[in-house]
PDB file of N, CA and C in Angstrom:
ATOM      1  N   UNK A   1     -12.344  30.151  28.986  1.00  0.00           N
ATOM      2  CA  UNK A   1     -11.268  29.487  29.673  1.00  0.00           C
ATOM      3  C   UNK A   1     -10.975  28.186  28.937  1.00  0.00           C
ATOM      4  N   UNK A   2      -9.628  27.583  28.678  1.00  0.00           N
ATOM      5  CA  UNK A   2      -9.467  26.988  27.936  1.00  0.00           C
ATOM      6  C   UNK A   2      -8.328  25.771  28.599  1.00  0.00           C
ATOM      7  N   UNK A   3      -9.008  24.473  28.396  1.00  0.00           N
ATOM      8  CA  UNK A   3      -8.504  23.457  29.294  1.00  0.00           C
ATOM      9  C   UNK A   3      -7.276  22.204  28.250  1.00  0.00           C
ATOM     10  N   UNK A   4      -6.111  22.433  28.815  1.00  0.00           N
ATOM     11  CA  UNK A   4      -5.298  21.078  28.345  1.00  0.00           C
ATOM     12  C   UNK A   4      -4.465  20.665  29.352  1.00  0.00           C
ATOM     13  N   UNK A   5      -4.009  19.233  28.759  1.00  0.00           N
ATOM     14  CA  UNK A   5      -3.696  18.793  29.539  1.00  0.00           C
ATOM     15  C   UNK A   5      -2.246  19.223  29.958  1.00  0.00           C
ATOM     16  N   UNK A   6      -1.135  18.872  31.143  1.00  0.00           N
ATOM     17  CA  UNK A   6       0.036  19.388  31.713  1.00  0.00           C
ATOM     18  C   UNK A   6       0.772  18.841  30.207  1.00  0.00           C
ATOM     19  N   UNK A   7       0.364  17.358  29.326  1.00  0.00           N
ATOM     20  CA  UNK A   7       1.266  17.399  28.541  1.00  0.00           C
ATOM     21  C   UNK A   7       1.522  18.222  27.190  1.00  0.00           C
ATOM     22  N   UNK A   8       0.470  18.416  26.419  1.00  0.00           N
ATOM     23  CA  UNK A   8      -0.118  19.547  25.705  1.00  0.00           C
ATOM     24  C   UNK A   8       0.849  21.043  26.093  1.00  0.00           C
ATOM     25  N   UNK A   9       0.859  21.193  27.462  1.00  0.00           N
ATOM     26  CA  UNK A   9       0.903  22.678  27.495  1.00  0.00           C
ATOM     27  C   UNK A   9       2.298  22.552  28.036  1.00  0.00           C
ATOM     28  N   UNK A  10       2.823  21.428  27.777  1.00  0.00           N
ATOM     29  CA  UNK A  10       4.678  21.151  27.941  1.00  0.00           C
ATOM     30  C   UNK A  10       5.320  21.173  26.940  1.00  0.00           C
ATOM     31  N   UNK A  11       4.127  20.532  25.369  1.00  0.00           N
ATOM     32  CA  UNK A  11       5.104  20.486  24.142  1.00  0.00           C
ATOM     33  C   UNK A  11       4.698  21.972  23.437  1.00  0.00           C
ATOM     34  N   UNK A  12       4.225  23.032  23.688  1.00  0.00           N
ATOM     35  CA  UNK A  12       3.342  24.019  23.197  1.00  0.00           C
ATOM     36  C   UNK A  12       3.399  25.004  24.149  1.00  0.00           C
ATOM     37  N   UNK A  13       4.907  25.251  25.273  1.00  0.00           N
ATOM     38  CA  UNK A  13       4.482  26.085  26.466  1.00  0.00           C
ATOM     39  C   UNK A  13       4.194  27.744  25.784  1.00  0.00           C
ATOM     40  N   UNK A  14       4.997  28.032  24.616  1.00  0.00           N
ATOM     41  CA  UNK A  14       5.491  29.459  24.073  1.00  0.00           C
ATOM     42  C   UNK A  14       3.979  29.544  23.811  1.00  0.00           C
ATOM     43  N   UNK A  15       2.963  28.722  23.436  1.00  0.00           N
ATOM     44  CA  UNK A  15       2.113  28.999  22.677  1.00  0.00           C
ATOM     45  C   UNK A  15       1.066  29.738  24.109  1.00  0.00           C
ATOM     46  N   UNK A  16       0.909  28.961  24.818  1.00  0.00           N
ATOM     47  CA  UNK A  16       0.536  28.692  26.249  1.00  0.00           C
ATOM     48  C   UNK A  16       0.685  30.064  26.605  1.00  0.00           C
ATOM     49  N   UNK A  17       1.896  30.748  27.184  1.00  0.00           N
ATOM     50  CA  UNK A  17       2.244  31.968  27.177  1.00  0.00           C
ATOM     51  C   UNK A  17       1.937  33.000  26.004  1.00  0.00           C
ATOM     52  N   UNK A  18       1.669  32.937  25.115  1.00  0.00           N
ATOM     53  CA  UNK A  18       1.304  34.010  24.590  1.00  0.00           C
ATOM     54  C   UNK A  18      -0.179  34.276  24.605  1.00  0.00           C
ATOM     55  N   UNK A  19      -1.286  32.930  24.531  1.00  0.00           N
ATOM     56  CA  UNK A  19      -2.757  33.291  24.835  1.00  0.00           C
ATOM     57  C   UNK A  19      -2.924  33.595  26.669  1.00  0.00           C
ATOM     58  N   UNK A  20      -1.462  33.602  27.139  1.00  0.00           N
ATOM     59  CA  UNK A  20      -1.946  34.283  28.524  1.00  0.00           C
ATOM     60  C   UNK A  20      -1.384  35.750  28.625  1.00  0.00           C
ATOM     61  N   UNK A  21      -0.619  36.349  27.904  1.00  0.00           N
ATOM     62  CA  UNK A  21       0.074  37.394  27.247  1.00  0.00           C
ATOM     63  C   UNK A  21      -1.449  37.860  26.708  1.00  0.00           C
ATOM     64  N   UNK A  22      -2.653  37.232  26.209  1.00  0.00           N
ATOM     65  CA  UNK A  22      -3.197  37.975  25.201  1.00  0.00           C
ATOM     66  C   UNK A  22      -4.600  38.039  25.834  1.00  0.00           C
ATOM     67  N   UNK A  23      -4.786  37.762  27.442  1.00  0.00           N
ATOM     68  CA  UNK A  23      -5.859  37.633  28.195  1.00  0.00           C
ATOM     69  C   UNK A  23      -6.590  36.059  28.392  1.00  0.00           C
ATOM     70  N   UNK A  24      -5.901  35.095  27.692  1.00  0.00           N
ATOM     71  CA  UNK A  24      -6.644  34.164  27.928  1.00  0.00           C
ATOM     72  C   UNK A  24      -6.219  33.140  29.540  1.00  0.00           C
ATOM     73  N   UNK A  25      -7.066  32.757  29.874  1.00  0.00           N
ATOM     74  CA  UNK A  25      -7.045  31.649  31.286  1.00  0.00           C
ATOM     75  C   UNK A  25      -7.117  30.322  30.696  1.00  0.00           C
ATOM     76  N   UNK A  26      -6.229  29.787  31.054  1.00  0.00           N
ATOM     77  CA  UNK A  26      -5.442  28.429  30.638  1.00  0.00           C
ATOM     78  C   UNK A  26      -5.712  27.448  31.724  1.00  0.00           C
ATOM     79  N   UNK A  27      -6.755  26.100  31.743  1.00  0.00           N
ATOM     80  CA  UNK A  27      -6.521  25.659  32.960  1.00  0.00           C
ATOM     81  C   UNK A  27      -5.863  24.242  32.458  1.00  0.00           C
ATOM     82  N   UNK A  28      -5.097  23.688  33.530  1.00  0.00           N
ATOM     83  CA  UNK A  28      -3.721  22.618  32.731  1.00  0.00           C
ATOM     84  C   UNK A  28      -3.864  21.215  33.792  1.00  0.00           C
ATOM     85  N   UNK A  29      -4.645  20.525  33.039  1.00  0.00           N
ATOM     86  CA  UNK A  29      -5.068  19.126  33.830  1.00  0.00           C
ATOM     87  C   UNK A  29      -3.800  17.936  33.939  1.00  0.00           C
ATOM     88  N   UNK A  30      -4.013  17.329  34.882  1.00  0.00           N
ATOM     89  CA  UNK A  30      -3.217  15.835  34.639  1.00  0.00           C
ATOM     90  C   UNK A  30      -4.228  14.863  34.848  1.00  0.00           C
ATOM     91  N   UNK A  31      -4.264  13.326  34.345  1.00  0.00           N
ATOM     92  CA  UNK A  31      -4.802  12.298  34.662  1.00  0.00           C
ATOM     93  C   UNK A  31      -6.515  12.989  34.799  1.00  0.00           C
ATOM     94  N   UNK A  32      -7.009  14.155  34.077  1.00  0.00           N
ATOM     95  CA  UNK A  32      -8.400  14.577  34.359  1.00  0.00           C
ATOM     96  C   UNK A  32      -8.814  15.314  35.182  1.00  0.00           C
ATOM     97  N   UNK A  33      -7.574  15.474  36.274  1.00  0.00           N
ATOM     98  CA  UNK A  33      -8.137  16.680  37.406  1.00  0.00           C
ATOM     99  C   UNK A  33      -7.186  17.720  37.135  1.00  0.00           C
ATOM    100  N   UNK A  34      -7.694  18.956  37.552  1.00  0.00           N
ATOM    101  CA  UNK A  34      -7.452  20.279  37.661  1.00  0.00           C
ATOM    102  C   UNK A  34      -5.924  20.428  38.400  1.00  0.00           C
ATOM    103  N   UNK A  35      -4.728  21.045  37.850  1.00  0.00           N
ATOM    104  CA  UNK A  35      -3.367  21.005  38.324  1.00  0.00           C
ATOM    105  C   UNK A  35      -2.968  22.515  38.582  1.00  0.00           C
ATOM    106  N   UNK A  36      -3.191  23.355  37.305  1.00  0.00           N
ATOM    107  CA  UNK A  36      -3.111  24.349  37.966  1.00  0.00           C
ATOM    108  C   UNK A  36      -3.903  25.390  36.702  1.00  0.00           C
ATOM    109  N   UNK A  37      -3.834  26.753  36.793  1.00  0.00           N
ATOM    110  CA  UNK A  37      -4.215  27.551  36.227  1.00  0.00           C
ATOM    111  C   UNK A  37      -3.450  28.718  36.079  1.00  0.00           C
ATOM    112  N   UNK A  38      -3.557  28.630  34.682  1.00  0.00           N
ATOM    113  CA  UNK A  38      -2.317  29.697  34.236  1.00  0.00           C
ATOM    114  C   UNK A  38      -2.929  30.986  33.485  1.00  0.00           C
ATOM    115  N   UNK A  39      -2.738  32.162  33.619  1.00  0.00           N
ATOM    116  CA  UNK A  39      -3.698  33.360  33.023  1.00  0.00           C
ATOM    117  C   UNK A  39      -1.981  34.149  33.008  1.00  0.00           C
ATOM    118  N   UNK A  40      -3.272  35.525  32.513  1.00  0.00           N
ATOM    119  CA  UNK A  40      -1.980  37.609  32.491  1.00  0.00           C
ATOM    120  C   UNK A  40      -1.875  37.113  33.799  1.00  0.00           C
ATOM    121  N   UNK A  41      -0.778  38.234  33.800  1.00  0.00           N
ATOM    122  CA  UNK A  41      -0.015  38.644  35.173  1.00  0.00           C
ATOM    123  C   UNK A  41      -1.058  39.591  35.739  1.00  0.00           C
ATOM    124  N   UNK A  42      -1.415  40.516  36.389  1.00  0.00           N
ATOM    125  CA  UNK A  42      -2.056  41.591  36.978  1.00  0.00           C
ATOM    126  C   UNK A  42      -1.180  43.030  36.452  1.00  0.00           C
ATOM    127  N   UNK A  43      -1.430  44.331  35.818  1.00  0.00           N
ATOM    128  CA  UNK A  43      -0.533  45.098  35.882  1.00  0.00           C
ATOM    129  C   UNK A  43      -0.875  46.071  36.739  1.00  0.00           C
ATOM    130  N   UNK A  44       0.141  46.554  37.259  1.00  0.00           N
ATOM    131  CA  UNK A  44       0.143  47.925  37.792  1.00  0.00           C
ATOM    132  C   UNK A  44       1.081  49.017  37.551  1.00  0.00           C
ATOM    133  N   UNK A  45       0.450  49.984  38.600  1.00  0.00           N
ATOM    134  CA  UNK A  45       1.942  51.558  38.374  1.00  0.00           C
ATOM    135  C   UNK A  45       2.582  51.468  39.609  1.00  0.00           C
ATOM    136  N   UNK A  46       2.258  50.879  40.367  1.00  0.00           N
ATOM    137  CA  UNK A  46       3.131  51.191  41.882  1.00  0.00           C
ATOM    138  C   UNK A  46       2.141  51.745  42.492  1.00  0.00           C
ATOM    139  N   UNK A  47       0.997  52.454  42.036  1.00  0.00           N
ATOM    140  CA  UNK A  47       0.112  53.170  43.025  1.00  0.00           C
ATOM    141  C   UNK A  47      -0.456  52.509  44.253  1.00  0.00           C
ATOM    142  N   UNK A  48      -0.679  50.842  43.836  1.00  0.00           N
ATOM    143  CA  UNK A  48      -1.332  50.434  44.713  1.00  0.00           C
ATOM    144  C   UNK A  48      -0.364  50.003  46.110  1.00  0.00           C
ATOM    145  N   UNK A  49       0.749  49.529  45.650  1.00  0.00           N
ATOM    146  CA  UNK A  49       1.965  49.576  46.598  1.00  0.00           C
ATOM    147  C   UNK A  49       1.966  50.948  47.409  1.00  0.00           C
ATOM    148  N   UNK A  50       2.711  52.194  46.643  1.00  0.00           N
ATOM    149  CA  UNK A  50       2.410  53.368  47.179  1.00  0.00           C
ATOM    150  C   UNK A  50       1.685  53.682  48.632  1.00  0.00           C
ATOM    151  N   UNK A  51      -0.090  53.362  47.852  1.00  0.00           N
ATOM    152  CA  UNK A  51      -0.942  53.090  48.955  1.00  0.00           C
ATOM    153  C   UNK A  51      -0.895  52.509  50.186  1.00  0.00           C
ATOM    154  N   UNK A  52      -0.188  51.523  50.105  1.00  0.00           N
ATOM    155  CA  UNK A  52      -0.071  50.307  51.189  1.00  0.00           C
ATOM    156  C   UNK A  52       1.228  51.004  51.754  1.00  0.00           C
ATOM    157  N   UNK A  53       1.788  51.390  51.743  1.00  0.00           N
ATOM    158  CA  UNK A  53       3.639  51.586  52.404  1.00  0.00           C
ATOM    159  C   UNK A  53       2.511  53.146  52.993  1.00  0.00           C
ATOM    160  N   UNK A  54       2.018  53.788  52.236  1.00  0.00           N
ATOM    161  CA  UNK A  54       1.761  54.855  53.443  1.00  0.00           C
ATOM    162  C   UNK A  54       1.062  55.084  54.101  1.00  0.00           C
ATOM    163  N   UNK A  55      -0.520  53.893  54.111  1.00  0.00           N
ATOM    164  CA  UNK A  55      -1.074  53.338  54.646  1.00  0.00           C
ATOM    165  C   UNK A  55      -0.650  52.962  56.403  1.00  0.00           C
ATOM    166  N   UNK A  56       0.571  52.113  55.756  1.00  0.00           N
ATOM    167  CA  UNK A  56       1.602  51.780  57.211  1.00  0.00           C
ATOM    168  C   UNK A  56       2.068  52.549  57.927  1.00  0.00           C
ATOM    169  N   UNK A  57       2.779  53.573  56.772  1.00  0.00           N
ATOM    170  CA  UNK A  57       4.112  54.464  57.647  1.00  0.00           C
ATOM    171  C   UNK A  57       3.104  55.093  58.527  1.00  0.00           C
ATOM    172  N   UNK A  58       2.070  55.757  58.191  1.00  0.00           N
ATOM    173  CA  UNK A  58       0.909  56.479  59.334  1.00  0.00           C
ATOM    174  C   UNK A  58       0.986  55.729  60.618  1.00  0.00           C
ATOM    175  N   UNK A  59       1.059  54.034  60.718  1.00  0.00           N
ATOM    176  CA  UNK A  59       0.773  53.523  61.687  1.00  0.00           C
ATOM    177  C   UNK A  59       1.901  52.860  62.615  1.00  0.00           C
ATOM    178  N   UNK A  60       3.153  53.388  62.074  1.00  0.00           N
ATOM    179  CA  UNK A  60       4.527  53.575  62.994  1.00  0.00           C
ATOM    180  C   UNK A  60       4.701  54.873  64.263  1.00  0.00           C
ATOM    181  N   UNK A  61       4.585  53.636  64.900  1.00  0.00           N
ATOM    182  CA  UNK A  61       4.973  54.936  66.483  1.00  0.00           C
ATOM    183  C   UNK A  61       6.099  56.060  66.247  1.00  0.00           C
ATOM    184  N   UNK A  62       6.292  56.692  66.974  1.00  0.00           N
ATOM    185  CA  UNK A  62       7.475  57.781  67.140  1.00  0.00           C
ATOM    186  C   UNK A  62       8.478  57.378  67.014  1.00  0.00           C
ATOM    187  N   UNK A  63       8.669  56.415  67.874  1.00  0.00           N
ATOM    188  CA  UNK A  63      10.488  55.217  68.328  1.00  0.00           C
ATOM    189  C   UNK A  63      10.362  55.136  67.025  1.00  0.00           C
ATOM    190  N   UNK A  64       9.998  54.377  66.370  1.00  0.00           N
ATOM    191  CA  UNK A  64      10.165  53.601  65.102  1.00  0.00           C
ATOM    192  C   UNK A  64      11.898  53.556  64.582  1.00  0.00           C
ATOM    193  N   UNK A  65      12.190  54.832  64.286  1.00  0.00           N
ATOM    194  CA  UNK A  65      13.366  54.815  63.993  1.00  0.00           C
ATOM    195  C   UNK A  65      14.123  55.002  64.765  1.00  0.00           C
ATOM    196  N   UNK A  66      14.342  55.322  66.163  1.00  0.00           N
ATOM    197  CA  UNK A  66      15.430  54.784  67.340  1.00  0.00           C
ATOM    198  C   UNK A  66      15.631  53.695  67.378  1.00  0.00           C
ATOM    199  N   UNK A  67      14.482  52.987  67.541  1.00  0.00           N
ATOM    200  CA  UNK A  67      14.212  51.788  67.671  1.00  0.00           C
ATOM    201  C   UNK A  67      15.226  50.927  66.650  1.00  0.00           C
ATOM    202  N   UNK A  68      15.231  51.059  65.361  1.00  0.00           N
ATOM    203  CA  UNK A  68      15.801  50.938  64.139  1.00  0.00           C
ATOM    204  C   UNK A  68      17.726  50.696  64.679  1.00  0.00           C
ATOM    205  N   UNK A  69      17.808  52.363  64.945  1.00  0.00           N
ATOM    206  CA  UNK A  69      19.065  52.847  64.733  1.00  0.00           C
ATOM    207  C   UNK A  69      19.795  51.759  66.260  1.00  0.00           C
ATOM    208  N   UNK A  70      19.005  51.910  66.962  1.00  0.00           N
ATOM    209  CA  UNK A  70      19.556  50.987  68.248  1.00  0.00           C
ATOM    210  C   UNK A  70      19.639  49.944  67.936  1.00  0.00           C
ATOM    211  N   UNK A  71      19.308  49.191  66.953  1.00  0.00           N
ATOM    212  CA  UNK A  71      19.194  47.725  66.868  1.00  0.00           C
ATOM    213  C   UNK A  71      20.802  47.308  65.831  1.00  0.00           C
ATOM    214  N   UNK A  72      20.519  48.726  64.997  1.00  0.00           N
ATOM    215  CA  UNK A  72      21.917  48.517  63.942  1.00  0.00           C
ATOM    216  C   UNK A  72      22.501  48.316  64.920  1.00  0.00           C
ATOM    217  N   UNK A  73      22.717  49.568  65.927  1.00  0.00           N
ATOM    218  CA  UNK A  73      24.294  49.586  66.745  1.00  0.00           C
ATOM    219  C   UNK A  73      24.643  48.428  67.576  1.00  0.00           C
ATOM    220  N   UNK A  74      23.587  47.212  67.770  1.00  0.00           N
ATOM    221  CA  UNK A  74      24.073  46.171  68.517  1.00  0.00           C
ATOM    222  C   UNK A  74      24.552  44.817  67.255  1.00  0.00           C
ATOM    223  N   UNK A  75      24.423  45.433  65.873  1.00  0.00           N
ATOM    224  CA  UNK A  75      24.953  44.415  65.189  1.00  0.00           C
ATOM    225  C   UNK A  75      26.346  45.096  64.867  1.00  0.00           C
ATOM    226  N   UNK A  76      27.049  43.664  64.803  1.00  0.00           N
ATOM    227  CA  UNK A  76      28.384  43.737  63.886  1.00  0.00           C
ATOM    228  C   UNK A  76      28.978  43.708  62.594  1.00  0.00           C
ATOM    229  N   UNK A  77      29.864  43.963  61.798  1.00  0.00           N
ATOM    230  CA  UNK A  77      30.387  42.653  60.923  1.00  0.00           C
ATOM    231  C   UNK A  77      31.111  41.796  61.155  1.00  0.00           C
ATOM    232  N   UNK A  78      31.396  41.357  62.383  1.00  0.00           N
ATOM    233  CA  UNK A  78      32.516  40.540  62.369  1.00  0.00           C
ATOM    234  C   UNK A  78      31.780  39.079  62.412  1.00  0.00           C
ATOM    235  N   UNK A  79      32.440  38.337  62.041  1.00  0.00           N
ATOM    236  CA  UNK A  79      31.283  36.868  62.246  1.00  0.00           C
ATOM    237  C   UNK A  79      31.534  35.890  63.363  1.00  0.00           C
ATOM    238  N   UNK A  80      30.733  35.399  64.333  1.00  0.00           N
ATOM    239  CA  UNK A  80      30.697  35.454  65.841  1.00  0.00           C
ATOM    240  C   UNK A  80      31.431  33.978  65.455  1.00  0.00           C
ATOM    241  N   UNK A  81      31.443  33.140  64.749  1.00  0.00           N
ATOM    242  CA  UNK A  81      31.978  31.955  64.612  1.00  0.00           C
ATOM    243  C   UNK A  81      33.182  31.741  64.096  1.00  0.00           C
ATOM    244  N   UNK A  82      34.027  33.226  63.786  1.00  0.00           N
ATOM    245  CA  UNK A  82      35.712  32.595  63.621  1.00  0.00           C
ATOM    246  C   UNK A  82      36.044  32.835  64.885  1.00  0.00           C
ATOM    247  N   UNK A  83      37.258  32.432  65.187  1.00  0.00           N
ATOM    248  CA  UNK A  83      37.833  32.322  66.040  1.00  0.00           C
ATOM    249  C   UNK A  83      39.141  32.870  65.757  1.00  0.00           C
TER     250      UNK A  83
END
């Protein structure tokens, strides 16, 4: 893990981004204390999303989508504030 300071990693950001592009953890001080920490992104395929949405949908009641469709039908487009 590799520590500079916020000004360092302001005149040098491209550089900054590419050792976090290349696995490295960047931690970015001001005045000596810890500001923030910059690393990779996380990747994924969607699987883990996937997981989670059907995870849920299992745990939607029956109504679910009446429920839904009744709620459209009490909205409008018209906008309640012209006159």
């Amino acid at each position: 893990m590799r520590t500079m300071s916020a000004s360092e990693a302001s005149r040098s950001f491209a550089s900054v981004l590419d050792q976090a592009e290349h696995g490295e953890t960047i931690v970015i001080t001001r005045n000596g204390r810890r500001l923030a920490i910059l690393g990779p992104a996380p990747s994924g395929n969607g699987a883990a999303l996937a997981d989670v949405l059907e995870e849920h949908t299992a745990a939607l009641d029956e109504d679910f989508a009446s429920d839904v469709l009744e709620t459209r039908e009490l909205l409008t487009l018209e906008d309640p504030w012209e006159g």
